[in-house]
Protein backbone atom coordinates (compact mmCIF):
# COMPACT_ATOMS: atom_id res chain seq x y z
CA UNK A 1 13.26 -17.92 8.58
CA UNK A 2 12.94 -17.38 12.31
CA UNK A 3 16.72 -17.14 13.16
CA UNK A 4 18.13 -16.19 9.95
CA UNK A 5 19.65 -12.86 9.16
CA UNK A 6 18.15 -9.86 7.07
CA UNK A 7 21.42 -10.08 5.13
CA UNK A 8 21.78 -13.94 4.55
CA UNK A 9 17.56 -13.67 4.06
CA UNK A 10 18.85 -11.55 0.87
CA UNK A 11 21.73 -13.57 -0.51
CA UNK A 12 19.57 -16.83 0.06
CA UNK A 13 16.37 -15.33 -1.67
CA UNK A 14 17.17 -17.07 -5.00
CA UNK A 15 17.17 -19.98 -3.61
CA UNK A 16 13.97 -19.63 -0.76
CA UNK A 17 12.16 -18.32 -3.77
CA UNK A 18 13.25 -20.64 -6.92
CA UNK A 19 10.03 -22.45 -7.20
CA UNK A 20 7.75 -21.21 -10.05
CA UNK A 21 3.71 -21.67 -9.66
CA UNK A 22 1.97 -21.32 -12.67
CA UNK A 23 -1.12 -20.18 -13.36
CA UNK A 24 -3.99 -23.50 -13.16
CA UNK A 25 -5.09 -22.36 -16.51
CA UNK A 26 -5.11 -20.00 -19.88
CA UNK A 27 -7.40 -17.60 -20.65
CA UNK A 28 -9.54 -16.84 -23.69
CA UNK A 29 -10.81 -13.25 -24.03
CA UNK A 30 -14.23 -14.31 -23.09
CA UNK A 31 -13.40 -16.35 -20.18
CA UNK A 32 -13.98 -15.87 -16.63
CA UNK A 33 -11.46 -15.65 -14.23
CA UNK A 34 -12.45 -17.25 -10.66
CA UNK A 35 -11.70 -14.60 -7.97
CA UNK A 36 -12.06 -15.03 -4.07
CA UNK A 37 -12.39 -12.49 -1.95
CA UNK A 38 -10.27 -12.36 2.14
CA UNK A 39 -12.13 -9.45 4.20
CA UNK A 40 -15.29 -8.58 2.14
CA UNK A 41 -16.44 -5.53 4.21
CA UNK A 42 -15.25 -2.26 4.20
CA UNK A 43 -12.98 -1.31 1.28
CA UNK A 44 -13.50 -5.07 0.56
CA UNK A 45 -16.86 -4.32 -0.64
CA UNK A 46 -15.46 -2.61 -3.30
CA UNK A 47 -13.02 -4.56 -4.34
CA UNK A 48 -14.73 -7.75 -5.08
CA UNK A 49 -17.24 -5.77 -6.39
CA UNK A 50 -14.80 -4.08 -8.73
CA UNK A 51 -13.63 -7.29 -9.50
CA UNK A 52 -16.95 -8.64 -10.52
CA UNK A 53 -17.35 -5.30 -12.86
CA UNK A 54 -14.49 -5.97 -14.18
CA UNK A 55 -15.26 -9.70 -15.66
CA UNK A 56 -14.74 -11.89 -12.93
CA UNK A 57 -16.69 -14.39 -11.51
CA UNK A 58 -17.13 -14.18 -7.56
CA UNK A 59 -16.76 -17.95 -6.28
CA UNK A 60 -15.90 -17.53 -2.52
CA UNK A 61 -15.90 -14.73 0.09
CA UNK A 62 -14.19 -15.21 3.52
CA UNK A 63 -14.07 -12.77 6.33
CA UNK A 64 -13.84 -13.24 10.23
CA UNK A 65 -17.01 -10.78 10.88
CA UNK A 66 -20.53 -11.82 8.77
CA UNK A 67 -22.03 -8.69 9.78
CA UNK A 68 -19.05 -6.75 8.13
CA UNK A 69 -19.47 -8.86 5.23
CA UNK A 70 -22.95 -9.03 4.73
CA UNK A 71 -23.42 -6.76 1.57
CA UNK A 72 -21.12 -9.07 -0.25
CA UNK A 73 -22.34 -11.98 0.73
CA UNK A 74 -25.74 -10.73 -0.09
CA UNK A 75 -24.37 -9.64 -3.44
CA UNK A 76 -23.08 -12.81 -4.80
CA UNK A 77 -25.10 -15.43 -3.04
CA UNK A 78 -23.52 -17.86 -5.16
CA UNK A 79 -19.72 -17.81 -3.41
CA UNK A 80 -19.14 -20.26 -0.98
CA UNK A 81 -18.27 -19.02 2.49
CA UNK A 82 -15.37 -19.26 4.80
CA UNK A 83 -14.21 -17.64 8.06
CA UNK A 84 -10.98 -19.06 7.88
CA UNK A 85 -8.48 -18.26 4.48
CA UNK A 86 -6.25 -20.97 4.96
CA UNK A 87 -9.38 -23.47 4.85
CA UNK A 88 -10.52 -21.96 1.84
CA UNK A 89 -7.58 -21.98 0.16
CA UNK A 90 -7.45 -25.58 0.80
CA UNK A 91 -10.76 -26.71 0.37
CA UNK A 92 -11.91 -24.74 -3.15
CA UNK A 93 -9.95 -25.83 -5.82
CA UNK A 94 -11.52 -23.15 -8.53
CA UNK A 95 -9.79 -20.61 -7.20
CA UNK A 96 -7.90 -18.49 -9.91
CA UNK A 97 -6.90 -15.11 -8.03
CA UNK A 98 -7.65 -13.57 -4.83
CA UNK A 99 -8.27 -10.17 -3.46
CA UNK A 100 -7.29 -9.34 -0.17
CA UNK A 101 -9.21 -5.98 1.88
CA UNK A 102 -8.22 -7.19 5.47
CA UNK A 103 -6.76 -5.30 7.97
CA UNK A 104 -2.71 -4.47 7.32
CA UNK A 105 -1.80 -7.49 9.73
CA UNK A 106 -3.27 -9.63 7.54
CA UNK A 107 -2.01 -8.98 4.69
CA UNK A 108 1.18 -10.80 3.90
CA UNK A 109 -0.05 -13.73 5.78
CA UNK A 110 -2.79 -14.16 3.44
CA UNK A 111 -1.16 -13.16 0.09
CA UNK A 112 2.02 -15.53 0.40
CA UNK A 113 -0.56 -18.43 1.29
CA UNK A 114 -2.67 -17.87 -1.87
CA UNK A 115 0.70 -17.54 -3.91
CA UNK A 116 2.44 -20.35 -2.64
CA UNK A 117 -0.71 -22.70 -4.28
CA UNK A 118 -0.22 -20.61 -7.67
CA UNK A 119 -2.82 -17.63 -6.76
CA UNK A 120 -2.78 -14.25 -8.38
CA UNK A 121 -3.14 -11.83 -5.76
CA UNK A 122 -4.26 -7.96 -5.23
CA UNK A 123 -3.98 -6.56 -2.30
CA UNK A 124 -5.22 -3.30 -0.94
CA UNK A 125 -2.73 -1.06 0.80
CA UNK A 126 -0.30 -0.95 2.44
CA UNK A 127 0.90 -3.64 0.81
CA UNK A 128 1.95 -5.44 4.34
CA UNK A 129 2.65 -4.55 7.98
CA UNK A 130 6.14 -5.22 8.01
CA UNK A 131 9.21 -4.23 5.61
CA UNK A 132 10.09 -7.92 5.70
CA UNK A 133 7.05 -8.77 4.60
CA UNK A 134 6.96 -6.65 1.80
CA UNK A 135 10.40 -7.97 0.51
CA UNK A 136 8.71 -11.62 1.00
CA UNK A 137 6.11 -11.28 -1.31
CA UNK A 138 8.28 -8.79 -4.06
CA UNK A 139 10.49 -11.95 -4.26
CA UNK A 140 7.60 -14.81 -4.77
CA UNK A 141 6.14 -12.43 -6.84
CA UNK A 142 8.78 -12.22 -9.70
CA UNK A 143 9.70 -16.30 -8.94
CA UNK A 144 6.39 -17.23 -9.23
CA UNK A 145 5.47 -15.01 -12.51
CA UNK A 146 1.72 -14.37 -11.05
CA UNK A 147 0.19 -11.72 -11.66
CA UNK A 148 -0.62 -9.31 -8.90
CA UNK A 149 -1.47 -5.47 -8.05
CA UNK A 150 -1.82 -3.51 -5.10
CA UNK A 151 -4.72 -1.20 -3.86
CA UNK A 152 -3.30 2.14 -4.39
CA UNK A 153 -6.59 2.42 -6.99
CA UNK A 154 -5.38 6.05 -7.77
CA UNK A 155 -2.01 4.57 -9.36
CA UNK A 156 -4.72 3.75 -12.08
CA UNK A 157 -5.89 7.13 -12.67
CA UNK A 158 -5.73 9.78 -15.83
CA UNK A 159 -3.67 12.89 -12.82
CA UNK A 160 -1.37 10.11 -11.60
CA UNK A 161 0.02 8.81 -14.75
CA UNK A 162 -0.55 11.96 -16.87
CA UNK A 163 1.32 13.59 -14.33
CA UNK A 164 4.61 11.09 -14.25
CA UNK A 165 4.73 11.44 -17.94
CA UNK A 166 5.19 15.63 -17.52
CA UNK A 167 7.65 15.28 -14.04
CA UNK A 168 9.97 12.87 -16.38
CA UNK A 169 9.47 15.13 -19.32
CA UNK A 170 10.83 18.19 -17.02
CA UNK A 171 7.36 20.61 -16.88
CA UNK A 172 9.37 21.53 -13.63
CA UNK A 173 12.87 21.13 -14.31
CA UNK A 174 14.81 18.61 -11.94
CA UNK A 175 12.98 18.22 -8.56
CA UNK A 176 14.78 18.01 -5.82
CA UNK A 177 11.99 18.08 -2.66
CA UNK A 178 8.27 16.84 -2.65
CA UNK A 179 6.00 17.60 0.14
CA UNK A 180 3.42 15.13 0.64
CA UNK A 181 0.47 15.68 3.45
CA UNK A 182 -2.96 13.35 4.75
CA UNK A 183 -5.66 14.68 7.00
CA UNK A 184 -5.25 11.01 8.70
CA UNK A 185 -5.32 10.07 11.67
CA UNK A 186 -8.77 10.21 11.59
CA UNK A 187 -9.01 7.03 14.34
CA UNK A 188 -7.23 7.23 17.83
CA UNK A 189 -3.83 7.40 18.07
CA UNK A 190 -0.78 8.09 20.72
CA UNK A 191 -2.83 5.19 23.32
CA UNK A 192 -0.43 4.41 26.47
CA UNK A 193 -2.60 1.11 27.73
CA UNK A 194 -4.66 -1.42 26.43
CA UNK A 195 -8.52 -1.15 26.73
CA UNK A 196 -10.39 -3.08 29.06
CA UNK A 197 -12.17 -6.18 27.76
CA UNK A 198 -15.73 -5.74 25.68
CA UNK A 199 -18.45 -8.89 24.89
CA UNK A 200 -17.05 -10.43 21.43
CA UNK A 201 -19.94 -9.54 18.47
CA UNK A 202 -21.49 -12.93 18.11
CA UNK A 203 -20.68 -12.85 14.58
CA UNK A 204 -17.31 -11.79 14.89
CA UNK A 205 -14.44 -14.84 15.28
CA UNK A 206 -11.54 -12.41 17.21
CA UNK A 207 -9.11 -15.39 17.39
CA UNK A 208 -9.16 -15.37 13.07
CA UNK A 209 -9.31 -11.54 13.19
CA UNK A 210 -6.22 -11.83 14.89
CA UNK A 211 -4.23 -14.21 12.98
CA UNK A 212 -0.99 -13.51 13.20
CA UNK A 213 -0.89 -10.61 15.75
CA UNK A 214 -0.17 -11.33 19.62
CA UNK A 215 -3.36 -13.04 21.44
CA UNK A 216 -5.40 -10.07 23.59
CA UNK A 217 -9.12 -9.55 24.83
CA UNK A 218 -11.70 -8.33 22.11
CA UNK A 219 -12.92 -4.69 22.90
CA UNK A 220 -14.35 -1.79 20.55
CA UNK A 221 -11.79 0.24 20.48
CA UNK A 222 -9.74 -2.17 18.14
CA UNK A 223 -12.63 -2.62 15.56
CA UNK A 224 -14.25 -2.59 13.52
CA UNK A 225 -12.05 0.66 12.05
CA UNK A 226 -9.88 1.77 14.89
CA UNK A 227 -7.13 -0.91 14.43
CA UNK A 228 -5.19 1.69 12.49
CA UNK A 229 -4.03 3.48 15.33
CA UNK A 230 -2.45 -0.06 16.75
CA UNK A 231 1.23 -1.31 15.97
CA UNK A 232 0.28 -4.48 16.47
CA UNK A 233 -2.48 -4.21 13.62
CA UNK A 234 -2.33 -1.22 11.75
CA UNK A 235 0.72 1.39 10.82
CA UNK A 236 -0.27 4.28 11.75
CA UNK A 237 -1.70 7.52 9.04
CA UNK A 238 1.87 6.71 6.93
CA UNK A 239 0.57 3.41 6.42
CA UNK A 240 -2.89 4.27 5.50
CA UNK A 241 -2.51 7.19 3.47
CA UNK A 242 1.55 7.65 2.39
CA UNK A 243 0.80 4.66 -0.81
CA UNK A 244 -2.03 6.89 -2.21
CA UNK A 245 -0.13 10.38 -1.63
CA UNK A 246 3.58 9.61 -2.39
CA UNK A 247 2.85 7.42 -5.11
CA UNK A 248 2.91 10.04 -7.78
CA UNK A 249 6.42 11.77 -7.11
CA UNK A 250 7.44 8.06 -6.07
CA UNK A 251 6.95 6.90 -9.39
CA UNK A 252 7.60 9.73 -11.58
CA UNK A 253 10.82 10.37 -9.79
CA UNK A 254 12.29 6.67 -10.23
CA UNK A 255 13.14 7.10 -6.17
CA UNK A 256 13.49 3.17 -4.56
CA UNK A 257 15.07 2.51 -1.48
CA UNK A 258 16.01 6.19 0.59
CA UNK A 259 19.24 6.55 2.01
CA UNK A 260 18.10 8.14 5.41
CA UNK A 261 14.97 8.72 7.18
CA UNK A 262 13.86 10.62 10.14
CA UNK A 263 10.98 11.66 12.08
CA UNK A 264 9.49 13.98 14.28
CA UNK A 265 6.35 13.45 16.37
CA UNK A 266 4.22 13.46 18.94
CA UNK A 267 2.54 10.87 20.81
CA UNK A 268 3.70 7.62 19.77
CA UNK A 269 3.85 4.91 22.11
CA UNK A 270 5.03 0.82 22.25
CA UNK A 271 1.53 0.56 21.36
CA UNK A 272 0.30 3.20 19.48
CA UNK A 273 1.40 5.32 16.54
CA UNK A 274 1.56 8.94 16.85
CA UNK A 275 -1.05 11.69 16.71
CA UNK A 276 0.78 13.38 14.55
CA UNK A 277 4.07 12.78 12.67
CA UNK A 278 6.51 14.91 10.03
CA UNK A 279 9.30 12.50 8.25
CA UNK A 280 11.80 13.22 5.71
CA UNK A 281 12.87 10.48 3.54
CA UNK A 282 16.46 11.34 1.56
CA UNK A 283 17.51 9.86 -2.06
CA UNK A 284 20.18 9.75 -3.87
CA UNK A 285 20.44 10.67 -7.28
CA UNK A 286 19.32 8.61 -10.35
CA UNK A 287 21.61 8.68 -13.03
CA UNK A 288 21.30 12.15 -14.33
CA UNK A 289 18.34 12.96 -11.80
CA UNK A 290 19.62 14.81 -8.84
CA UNK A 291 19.03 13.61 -4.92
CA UNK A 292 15.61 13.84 -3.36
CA UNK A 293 14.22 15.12 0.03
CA UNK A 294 10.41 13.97 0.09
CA UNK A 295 8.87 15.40 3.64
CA UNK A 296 5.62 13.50 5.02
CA UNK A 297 3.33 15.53 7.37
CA UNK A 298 0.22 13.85 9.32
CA UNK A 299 -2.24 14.95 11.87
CA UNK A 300 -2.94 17.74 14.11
CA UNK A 301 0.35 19.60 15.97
CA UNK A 302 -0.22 21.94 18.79
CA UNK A 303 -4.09 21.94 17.85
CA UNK A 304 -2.98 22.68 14.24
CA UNK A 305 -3.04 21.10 11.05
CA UNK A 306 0.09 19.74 9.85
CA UNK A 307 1.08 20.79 6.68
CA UNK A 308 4.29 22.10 4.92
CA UNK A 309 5.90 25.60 6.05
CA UNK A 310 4.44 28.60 4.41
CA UNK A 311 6.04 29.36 0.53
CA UNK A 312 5.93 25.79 -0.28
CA UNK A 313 1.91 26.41 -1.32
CA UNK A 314 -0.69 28.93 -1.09
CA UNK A 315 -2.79 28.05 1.88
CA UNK A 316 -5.82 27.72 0.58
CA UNK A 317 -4.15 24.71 -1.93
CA UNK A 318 -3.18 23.18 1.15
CA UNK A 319 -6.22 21.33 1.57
CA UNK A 320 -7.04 17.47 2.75
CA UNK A 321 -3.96 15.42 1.11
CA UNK A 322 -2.28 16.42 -1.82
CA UNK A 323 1.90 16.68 -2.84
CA UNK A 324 4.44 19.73 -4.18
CA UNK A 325 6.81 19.08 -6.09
CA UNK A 326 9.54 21.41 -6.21
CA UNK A 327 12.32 21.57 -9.31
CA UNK A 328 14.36 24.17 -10.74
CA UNK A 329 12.29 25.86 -12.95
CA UNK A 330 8.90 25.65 -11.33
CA UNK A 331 6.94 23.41 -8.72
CA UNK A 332 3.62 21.74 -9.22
CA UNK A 333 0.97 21.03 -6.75
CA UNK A 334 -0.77 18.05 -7.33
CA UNK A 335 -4.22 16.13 -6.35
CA UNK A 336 -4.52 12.64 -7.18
CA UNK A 337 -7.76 12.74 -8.45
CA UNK A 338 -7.59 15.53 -10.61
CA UNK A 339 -5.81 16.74 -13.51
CA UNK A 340 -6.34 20.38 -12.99
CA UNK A 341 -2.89 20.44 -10.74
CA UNK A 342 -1.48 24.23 -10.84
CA UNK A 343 2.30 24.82 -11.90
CA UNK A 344 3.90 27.79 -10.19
CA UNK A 345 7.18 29.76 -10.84
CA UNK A 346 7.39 28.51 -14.84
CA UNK A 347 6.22 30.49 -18.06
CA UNK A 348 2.52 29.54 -18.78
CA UNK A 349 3.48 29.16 -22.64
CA UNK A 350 6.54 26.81 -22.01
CA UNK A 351 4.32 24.73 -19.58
CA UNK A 352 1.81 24.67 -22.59
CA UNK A 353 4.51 23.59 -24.84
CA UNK A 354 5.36 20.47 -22.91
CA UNK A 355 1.97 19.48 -22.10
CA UNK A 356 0.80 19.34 -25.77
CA UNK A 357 4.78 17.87 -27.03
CA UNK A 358 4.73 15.05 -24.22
CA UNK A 359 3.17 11.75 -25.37
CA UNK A 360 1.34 8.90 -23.43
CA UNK A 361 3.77 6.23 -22.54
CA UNK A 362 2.22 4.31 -19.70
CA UNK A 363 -0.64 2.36 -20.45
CA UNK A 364 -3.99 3.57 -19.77
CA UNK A 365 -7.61 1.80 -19.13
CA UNK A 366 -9.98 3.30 -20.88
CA UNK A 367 -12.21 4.97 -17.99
CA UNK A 368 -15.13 7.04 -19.72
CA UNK A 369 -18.04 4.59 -17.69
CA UNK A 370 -15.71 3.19 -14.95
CA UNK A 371 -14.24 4.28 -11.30
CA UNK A 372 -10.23 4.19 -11.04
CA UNK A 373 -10.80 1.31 -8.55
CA UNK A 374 -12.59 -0.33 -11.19
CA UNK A 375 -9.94 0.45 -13.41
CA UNK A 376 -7.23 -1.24 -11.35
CA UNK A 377 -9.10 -4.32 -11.04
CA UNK A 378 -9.44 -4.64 -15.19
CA UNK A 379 -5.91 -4.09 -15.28
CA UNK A 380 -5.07 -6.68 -13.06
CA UNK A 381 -7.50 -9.34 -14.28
CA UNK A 382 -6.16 -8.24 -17.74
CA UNK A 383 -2.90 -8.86 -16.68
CA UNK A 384 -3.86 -12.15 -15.89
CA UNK A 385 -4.91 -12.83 -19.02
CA UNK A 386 -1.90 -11.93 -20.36
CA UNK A 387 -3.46 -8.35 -21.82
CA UNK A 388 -0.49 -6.41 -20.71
CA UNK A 389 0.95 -5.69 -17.16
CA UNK A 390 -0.67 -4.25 -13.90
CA UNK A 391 1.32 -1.02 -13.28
CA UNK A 392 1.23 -1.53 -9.54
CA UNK A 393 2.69 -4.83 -9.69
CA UNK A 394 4.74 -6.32 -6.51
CA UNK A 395 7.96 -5.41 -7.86
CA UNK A 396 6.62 -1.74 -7.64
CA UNK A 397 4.53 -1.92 -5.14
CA UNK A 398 7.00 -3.87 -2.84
CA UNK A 399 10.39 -1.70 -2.64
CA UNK A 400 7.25 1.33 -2.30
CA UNK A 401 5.61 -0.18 0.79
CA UNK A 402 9.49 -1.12 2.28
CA UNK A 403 9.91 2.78 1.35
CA UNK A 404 6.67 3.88 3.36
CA UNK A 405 6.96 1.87 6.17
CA UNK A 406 11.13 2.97 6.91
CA UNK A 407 9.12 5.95 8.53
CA UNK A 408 7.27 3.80 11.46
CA UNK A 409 11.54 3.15 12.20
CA UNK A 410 11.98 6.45 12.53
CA UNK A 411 9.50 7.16 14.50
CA UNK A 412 9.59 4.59 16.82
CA UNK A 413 13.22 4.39 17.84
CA UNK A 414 12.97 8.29 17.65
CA UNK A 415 16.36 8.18 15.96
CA UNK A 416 17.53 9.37 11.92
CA UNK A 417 18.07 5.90 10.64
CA UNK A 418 20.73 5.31 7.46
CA UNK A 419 19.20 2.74 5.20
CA UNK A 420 20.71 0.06 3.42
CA UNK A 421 18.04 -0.66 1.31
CA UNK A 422 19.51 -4.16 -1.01
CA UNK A 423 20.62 -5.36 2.48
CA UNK A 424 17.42 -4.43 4.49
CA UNK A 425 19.62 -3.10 7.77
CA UNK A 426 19.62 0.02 9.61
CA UNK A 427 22.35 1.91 11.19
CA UNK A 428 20.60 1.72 14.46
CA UNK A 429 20.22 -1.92 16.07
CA UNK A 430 17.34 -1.03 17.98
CA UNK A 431 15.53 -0.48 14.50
CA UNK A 432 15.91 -4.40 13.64
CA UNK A 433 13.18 -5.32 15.79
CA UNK A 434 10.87 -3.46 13.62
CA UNK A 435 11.33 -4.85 10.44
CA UNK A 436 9.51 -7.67 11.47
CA UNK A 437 7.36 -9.23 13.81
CA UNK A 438 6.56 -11.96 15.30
CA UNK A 439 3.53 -14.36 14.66
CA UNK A 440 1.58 -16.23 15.88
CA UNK A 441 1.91 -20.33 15.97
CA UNK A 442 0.20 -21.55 12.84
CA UNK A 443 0.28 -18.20 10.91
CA UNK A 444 3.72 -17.40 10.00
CA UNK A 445 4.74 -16.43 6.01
């Protein structure tokens, strides 16, 4: 796909993408599906161990850095181990589904190997490192009919879908701007050079931690958590934070690909994202729901938190990362891990009124003994069972990620860039380059 088109890429996709992998088996309700786990430190820790809480059965770990991944491999001591994910996707043939917890530039890499040999797949956020990527594996996804789910674990959650169901059911009226903020970067940002060379951990391979990204020295200041704040491995606070925070309005709104985006910010470099950043995506309507500004605001400006201009929220609700919504007949602010969210500038009985008239349409996992994390692994591995349908399925989670990641445009080029989402192409040729990437010999989708 090296020399073809964004625009052909699209028109061909039926075709790149006809193939259907099924899954290597059915399930009974007692059976146990085989999971493998790529990056098994850090958040990966959790999610193979959600996955084992959920009913799975833990049969290989890989990850480039034993140290890292030491608690899991002490934790199922059974797994086979593997440095290398395309060797263990060859090699074990009881592989059912995988997880992926990597870092970003990883991601896609990883995901359209395992789905290619008839894996089902979650991956944590965001989803990949590139919006061609993310188009990539929305495609496979819905030729392939596996079942897959990304790590936005809050998507899960009693406030986030409890919360959809009373936007759609108009506690606020018709929004027409959300305000979504993070606390991130919490990692180095706004970096004009390289850092000198450091001793490689002994059990660290930085060749597979790599993969697909451009060959450089090992040092400290990439890992094991500082990565973030590279292009060339991370994206940036957006990408860390903007598929746990936007999520909610994202979804409840029906919003998909933005018609503009733009950015402000300071900091950002060829190499480094920005140390702080404020973007405004812009929608256009949905059928009978009016067009959307949603405003993103990260890091510290002028020694100051950056956060949404007074009369939006009180200040003291303007705390860590949290969302307004703002519609005609009131605005809610809104955590994603609580359902005590505050609705301003509406009649306290009318609000009562729709709360108790509005029923529960999504699907819900029953979460009385379990984290949300946990609860978007059994929704997955149900899924693959064929007990209903993860709610943060590619197709979502896909055209969400391309959303997010439009922002990184913005505030590279340092231009407003008009978005043809179906196509994939920007107003602004400079933009094109950042779509994608280049990899790597031997690790390209």
């Amino acid at each position: 796909m090296k020399n073809i088109s964004r625009r052909k890429f699209i028109a061909a996709a039926s075709t790149v993408f006809s193939f259907q992998y099924l899954p290597s088996r059915v399930w009974g309700a007692n059976d146990r599906i085989n999971v493998a786990g790529i990056g098994v430190g850090g958040k990966g820790i959790g999610d193979v161990g959600s996955s084992a809480e959920s009913g799975a059965n833990i049969v290989a770990l890989c990850d480039v850095d034993l140290s890292r991944g030491a608690k899991s491999i002490t934790n199922f001591p059974k797994a086979k181990l593997y440095s290398d994910f395309r060797i263990m996707l060859e090699k074990q043939k009881d592989i059912d589904a995988v997880t992926i917890s990597a870092p970003d530039h990883i991601h896609a890499v990883a995901a359209k190997a395992a789905m290619d040999i008839g894996k089902h797949i979650y991956c944590q956020k965001p989803l990949t490192h590139s919006i061609y990527e993310a188009r990539v594996l929305t495609k496979a996804a819905s030729e392939s009919k596996l079942v897959t789910q990304m790590g936005n674990q809050a998507h899960a959650g009693e406030p986030i879908r409890r919360a959809v169901e009373l936007v759609r059911a108009g506690i606020i009226g018709n929004v027409t701007d959300v305000h979504v903020w993070t606390n991130r970067p919490i990692w180095p940002q706004g970096m004009n050079s390289r850092p000198g060379k450091d001793k490689v951990p002994a059990d660290l391979d930085w060749d597979l931690w790599l993969g697909p990204a451009p060959k450089t020295t090992y040092s400290s200041k990439y890992v094991p958590f500082k990565w973030r704040g590279w292009w060339d491995y991370g994206t940036g606070a957006l990408g860390d934070m903007a598929c746990h925070i936007m999520d909610m309005p994202y979804w409840a709104l029906k919003l998909k690909y933005p018609l503009s985006v733009e950015a402000e910010q300071g900091g950002n470099t060829k190499l480094a994202g920005p140390n702080w950043s404020r973007i405004t995506y812009r929608y256009p309507a949905r059928g009978a729901m009016p067009p959307v500004t949603m405003t993103w605001y990260d890091g510290r400006k002028e020694g100051q938190k950056n956060l949404p201009p007074p009369g939006i929220a009180e200040e003291q609700e303007l705390r860590g990362y949290e969302s307004v919504l703002v519609g005609d007949k009131g605005s809610m602010i809104f955590s994603r891990v609580s359902t005590k969210w505050k609705i301003v500038g509406r009649d306290a009985d009318e609000v009562k009124q729709i709360e108790e008239s509005t029923p529960r349409s999504i699907p819900r996992v029953e979460q009385e003994t379990i984290s949300v994390q946990t609860a978007n692994h059994v929704e997955w591995l149900n899924g693959i069972k064929g007990e209903g349908s993860p709610q943060s399925h590619f197709g979502h989670a896909g055209p969400f990620t391309e959303t997010v990641l439009l922002g990184n445009l913005a505030i590279r080029t340092g231009k407003k860039i008009d978005w043809d989402g179906e196509g994939m192409e920007p107003n602004v040729k400079e933009a094109k380059k950042y779509i994608n990437r280049k990899y790597r010999k031997g690790w390209a989708l």
